[in-house]
C-alpha atoms as a PDB file:
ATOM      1  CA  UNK A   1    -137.427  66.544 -68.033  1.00  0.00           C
ATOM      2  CA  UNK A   2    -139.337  66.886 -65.196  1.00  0.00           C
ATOM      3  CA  UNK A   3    -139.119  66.242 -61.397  1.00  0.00           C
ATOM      4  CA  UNK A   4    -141.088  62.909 -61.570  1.00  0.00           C
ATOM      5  CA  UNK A   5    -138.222  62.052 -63.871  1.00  0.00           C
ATOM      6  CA  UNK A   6    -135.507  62.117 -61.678  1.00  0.00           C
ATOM      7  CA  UNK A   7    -135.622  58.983 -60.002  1.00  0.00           C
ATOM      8  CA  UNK A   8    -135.533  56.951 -63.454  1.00  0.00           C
ATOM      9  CA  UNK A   9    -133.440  59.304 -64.572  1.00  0.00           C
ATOM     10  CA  UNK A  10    -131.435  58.278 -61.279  1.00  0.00           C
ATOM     11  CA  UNK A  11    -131.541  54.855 -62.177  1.00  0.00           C
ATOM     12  CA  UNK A  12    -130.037  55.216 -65.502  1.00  0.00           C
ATOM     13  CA  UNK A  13    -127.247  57.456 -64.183  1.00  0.00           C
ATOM     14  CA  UNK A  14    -126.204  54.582 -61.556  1.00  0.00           C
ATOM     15  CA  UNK A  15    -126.612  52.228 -64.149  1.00  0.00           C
ATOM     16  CA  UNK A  16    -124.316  54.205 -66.979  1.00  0.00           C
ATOM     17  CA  UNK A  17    -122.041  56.772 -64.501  1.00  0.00           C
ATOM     18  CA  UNK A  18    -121.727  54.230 -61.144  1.00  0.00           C
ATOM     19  CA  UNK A  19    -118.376  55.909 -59.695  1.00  0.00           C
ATOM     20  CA  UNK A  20    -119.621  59.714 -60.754  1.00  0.00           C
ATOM     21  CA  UNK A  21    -123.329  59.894 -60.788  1.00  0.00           C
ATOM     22  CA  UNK A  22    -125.422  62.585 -60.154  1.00  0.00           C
ATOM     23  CA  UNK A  23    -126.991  63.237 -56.842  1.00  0.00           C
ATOM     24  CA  UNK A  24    -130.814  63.954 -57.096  1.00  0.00           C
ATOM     25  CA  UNK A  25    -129.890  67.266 -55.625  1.00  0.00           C
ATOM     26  CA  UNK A  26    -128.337  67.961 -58.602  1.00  0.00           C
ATOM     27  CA  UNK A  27    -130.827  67.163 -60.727  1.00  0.00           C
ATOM     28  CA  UNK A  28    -133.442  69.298 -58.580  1.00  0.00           C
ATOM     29  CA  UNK A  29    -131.424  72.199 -58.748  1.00  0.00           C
ATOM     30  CA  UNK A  30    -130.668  71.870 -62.934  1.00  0.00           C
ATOM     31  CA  UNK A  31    -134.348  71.937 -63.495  1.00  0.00           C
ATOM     32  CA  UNK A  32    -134.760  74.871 -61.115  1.00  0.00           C
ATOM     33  CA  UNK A  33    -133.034  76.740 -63.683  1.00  0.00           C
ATOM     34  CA  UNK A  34    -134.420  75.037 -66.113  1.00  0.00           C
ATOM     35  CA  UNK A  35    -138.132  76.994 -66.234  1.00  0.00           C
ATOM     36  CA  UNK A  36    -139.423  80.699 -66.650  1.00  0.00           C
ATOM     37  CA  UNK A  37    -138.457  84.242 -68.289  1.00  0.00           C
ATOM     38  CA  UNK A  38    -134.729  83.720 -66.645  1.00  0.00           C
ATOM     39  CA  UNK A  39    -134.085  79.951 -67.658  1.00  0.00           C
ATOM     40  CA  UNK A  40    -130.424  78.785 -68.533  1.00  0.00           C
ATOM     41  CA  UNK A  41    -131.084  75.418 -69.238  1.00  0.00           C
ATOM     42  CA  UNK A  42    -132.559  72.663 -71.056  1.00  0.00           C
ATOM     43  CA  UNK A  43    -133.153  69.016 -70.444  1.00  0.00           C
ATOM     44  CA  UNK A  44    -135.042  66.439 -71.916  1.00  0.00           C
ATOM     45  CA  UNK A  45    -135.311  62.768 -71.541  1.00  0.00           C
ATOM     46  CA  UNK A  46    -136.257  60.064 -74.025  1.00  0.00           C
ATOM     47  CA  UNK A  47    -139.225  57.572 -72.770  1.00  0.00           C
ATOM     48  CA  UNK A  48    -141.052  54.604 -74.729  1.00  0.00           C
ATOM     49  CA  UNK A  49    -144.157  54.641 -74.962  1.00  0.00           C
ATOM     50  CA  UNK A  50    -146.513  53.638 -72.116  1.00  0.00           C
ATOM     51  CA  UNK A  51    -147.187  49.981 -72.097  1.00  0.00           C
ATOM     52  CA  UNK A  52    -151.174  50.910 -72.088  1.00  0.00           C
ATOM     53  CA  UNK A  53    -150.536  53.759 -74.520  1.00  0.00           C
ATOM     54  CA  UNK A  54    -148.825  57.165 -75.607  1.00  0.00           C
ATOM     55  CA  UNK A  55    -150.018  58.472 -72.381  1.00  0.00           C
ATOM     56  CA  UNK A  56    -149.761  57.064 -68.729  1.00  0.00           C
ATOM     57  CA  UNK A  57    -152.759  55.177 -67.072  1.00  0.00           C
ATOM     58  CA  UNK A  58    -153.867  58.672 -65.558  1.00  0.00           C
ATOM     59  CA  UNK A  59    -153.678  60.510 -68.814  1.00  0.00           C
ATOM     60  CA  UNK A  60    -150.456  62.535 -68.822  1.00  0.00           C
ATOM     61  CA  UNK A  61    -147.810  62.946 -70.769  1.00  0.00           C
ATOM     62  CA  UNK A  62    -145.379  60.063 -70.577  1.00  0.00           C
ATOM     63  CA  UNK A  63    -145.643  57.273 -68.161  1.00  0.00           C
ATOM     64  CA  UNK A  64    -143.307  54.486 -70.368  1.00  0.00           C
ATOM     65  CA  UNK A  65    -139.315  53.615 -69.674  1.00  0.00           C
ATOM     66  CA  UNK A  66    -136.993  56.455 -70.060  1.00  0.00           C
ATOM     67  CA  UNK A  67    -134.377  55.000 -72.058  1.00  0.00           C
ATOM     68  CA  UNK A  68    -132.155  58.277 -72.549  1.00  0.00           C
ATOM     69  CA  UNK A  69    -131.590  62.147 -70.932  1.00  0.00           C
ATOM     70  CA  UNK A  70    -129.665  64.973 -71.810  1.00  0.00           C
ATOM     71  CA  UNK A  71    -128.754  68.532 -70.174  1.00  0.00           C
ATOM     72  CA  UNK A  72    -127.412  71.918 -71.495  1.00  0.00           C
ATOM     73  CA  UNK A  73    -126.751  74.958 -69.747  1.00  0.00           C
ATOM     74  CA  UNK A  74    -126.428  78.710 -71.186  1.00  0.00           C
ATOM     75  CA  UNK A  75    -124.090  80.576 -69.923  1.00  0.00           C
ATOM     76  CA  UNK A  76    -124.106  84.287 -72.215  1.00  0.00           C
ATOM     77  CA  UNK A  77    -123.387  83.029 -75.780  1.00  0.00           C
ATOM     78  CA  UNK A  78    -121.650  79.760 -74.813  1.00  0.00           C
ATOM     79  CA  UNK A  79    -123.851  76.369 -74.306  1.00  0.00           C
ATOM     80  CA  UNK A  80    -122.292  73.510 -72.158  1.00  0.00           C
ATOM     81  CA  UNK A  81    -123.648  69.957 -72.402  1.00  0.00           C
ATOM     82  CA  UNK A  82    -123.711  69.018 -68.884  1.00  0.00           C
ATOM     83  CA  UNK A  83    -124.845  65.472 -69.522  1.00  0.00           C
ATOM     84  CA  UNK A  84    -126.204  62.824 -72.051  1.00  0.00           C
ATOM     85  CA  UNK A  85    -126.798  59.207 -71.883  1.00  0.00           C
ATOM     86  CA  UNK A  86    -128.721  56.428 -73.342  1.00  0.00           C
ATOM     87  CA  UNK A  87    -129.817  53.461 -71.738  1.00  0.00           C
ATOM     88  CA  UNK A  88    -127.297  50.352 -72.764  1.00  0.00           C
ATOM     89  CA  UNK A  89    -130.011  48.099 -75.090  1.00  0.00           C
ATOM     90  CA  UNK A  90    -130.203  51.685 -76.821  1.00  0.00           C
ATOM     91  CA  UNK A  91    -127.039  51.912 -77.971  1.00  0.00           C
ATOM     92  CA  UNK A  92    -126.502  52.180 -81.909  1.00  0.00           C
ATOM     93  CA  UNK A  93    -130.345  53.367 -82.255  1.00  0.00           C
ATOM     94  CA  UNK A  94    -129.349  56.864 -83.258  1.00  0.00           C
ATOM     95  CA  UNK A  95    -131.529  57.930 -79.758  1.00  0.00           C
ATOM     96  CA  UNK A  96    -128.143  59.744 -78.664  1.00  0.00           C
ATOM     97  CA  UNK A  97    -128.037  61.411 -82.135  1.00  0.00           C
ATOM     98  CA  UNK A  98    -131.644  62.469 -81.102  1.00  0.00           C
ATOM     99  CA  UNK A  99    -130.511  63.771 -77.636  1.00  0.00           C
ATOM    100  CA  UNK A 100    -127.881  65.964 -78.865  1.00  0.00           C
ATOM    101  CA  UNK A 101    -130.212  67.210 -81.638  1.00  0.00           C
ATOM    102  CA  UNK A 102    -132.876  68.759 -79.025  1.00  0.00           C
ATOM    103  CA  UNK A 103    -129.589  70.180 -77.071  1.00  0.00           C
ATOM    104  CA  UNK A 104    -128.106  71.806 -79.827  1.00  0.00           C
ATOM    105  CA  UNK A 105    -132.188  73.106 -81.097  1.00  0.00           C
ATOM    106  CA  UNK A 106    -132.040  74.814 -77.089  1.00  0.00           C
ATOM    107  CA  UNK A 107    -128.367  75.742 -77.903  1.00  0.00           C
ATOM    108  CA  UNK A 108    -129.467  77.830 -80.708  1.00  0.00           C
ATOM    109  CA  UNK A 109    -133.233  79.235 -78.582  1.00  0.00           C
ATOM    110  CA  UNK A 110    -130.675  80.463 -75.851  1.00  0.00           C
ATOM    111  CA  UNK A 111    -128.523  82.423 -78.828  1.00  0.00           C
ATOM    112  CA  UNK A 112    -125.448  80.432 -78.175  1.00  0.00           C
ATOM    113  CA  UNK A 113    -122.900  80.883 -81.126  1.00  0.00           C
ATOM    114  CA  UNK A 114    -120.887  77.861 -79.282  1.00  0.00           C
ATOM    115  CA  UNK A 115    -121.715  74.831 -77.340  1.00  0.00           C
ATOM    116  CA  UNK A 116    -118.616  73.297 -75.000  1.00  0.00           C
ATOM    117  CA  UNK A 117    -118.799  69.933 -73.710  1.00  0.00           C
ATOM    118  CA  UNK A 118    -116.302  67.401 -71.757  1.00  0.00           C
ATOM    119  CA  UNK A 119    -115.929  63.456 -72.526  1.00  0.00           C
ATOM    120  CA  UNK A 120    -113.951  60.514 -70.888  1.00  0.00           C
ATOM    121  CA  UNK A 121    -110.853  60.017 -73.079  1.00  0.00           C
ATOM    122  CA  UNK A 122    -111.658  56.509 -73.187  1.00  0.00           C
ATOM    123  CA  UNK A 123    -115.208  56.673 -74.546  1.00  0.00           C
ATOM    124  CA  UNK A 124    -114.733  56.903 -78.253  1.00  0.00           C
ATOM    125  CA  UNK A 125    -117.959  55.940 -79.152  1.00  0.00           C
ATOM    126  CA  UNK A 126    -118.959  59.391 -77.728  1.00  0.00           C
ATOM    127  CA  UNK A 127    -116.523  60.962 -79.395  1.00  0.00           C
ATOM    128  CA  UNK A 128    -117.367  59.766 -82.941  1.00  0.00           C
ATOM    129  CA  UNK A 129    -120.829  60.860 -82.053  1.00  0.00           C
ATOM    130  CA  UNK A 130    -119.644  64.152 -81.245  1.00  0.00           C
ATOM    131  CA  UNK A 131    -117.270  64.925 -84.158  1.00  0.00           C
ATOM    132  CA  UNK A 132    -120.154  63.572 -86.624  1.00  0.00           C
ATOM    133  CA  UNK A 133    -122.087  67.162 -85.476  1.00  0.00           C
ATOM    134  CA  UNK A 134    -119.205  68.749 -86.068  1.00  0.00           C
ATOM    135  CA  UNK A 135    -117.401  69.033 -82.559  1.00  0.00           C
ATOM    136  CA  UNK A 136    -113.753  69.117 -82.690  1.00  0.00           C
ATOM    137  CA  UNK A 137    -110.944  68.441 -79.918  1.00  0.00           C
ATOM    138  CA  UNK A 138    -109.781  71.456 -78.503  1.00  0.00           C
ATOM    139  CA  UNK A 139    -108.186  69.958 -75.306  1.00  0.00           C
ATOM    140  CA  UNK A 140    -107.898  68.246 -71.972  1.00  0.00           C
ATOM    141  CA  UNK A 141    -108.823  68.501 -68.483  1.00  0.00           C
ATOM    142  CA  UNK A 142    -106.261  65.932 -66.604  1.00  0.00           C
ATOM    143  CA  UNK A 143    -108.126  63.744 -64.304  1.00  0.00           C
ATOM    144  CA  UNK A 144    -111.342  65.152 -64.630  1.00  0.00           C
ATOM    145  CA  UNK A 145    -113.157  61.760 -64.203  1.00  0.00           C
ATOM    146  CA  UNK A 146    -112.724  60.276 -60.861  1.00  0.00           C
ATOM    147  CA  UNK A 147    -112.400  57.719 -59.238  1.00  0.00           C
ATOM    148  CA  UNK A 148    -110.247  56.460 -61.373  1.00  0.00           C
ATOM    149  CA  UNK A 149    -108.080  60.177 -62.452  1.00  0.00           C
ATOM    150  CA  UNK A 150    -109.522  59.761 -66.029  1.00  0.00           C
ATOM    151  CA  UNK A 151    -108.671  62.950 -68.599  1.00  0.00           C
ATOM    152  CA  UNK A 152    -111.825  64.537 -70.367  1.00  0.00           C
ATOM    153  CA  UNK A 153    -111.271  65.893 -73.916  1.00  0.00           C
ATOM    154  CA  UNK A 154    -112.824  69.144 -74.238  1.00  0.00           C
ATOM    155  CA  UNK A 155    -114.976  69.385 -77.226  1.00  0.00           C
ATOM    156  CA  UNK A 156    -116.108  72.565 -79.208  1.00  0.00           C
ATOM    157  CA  UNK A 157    -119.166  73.315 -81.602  1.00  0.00           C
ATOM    158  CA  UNK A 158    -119.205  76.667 -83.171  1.00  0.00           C
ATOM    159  CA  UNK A 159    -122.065  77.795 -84.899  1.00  0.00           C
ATOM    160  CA  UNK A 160    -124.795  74.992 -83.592  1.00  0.00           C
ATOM    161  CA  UNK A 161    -127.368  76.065 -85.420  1.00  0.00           C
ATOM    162  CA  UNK A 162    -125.847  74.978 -88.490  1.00  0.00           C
ATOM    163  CA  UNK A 163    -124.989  71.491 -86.766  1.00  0.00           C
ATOM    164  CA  UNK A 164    -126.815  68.282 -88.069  1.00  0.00           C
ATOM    165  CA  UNK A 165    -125.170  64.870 -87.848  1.00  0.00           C
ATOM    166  CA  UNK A 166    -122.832  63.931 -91.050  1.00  0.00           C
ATOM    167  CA  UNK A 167    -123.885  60.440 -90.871  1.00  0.00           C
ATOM    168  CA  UNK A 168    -127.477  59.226 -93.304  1.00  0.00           C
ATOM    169  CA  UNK A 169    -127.899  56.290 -90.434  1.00  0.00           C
ATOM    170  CA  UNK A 170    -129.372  58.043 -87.888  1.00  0.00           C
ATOM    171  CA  UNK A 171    -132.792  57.424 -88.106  1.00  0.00           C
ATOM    172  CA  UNK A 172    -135.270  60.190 -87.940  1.00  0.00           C
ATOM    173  CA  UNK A 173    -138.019  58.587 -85.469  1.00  0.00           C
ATOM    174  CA  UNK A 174    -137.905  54.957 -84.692  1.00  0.00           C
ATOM    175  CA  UNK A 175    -135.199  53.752 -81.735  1.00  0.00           C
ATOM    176  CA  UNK A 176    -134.754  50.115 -82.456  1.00  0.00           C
ATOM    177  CA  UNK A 177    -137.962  49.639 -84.741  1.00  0.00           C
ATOM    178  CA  UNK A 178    -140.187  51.175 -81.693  1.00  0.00           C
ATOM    179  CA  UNK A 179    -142.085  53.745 -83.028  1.00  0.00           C
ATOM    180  CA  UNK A 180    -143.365  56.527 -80.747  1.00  0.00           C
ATOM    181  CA  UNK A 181    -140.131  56.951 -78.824  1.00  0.00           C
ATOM    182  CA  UNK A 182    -140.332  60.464 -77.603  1.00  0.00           C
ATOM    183  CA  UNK A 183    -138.242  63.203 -76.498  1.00  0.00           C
ATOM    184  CA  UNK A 184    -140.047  65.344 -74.082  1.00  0.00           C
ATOM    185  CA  UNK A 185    -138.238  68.264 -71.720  1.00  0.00           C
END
């Protein structure tokens, strides 16, 4: 991810996280940290293809939808997923599966030997995604999620460099038969 992602990335946060979404602040200072010798982070976002192209009209990188993000931090040997989502018409393409993938790959490049991360109670279809990798329930944070006073479950990964998705159906490249979906960061 980069700064001239944020404001798509913004729009897919209002879109997926309307009573808790990031503030562009936030995302500014993530990828502060996110760059250099001293970095602690990692974040990467998933964009189709350019509609003229693999490349934008002016010849960089990127320039198509940005249908998914993700964000981990580093903190000694522990690794926190701050944040992943995939656009809605995404969902089911295996592009989260891809997400957590390239968190888990910075996971390991930062030395973690554990990776943390917090979902709504209520969003099981995160969950299964989650234990697939090998994440297991480990406990709660009581009304983490507001508005609303929503618990998170706190999730653990040991070992993520050993972590791969236990399910065959997650596809490898395309995201819903588009080839050339990439994750960049």
């Amino acid at each position: 991810m980069r700064w001239w992602d944020i404001d798509p990335v913004l729009e897919l946060e209002k879109d997926l996280f309307p009573e808790d979404t990031w503030s562009r602040g936030m995302f500014w200072s993530e990828l502060a940290h996110a760059r250099g010798p001293e970095a602690t982070r990692r974040y990467v976002v998933a964009e189709l293809p350019a509609p003229d192209g693999p490349d934008g009209p002016d010849g960089a990188a990127g320039g198509g939808r940005i249908v998914g993000y993700g964000g981990l931090v580093a903190t000694g040997e522990q690794g926190d997923v701050q944040t992943i989502a995939v656009a809605r018409d995404h969902w089911g393409s295996g592009l989260g599966a891809r997400l957590l993938t390239e968190l888990l790959r910075a996971a390991t490049a930062f030395e973690c030997t554990e990776v943390m991360l917090e979902c709504r109670v209520d969003n099981l279809r995160a969950q299964r995604l989650y234990e697939r990798f090998g994440f297991e329930p480990i406990g709660f944070r009581r009304g983490y999620y507001q508005p609303g006073n929503v618990d998170a479950l706190v999730m653990r990964l040991a070992d993520p460099a050993s972590a791969s998705p236990a399910s065959p159906a997650t596809p490898a490249t395309p995201v819903n038969g588009v080839e050339g979906t990439e994750t960049h960061g």
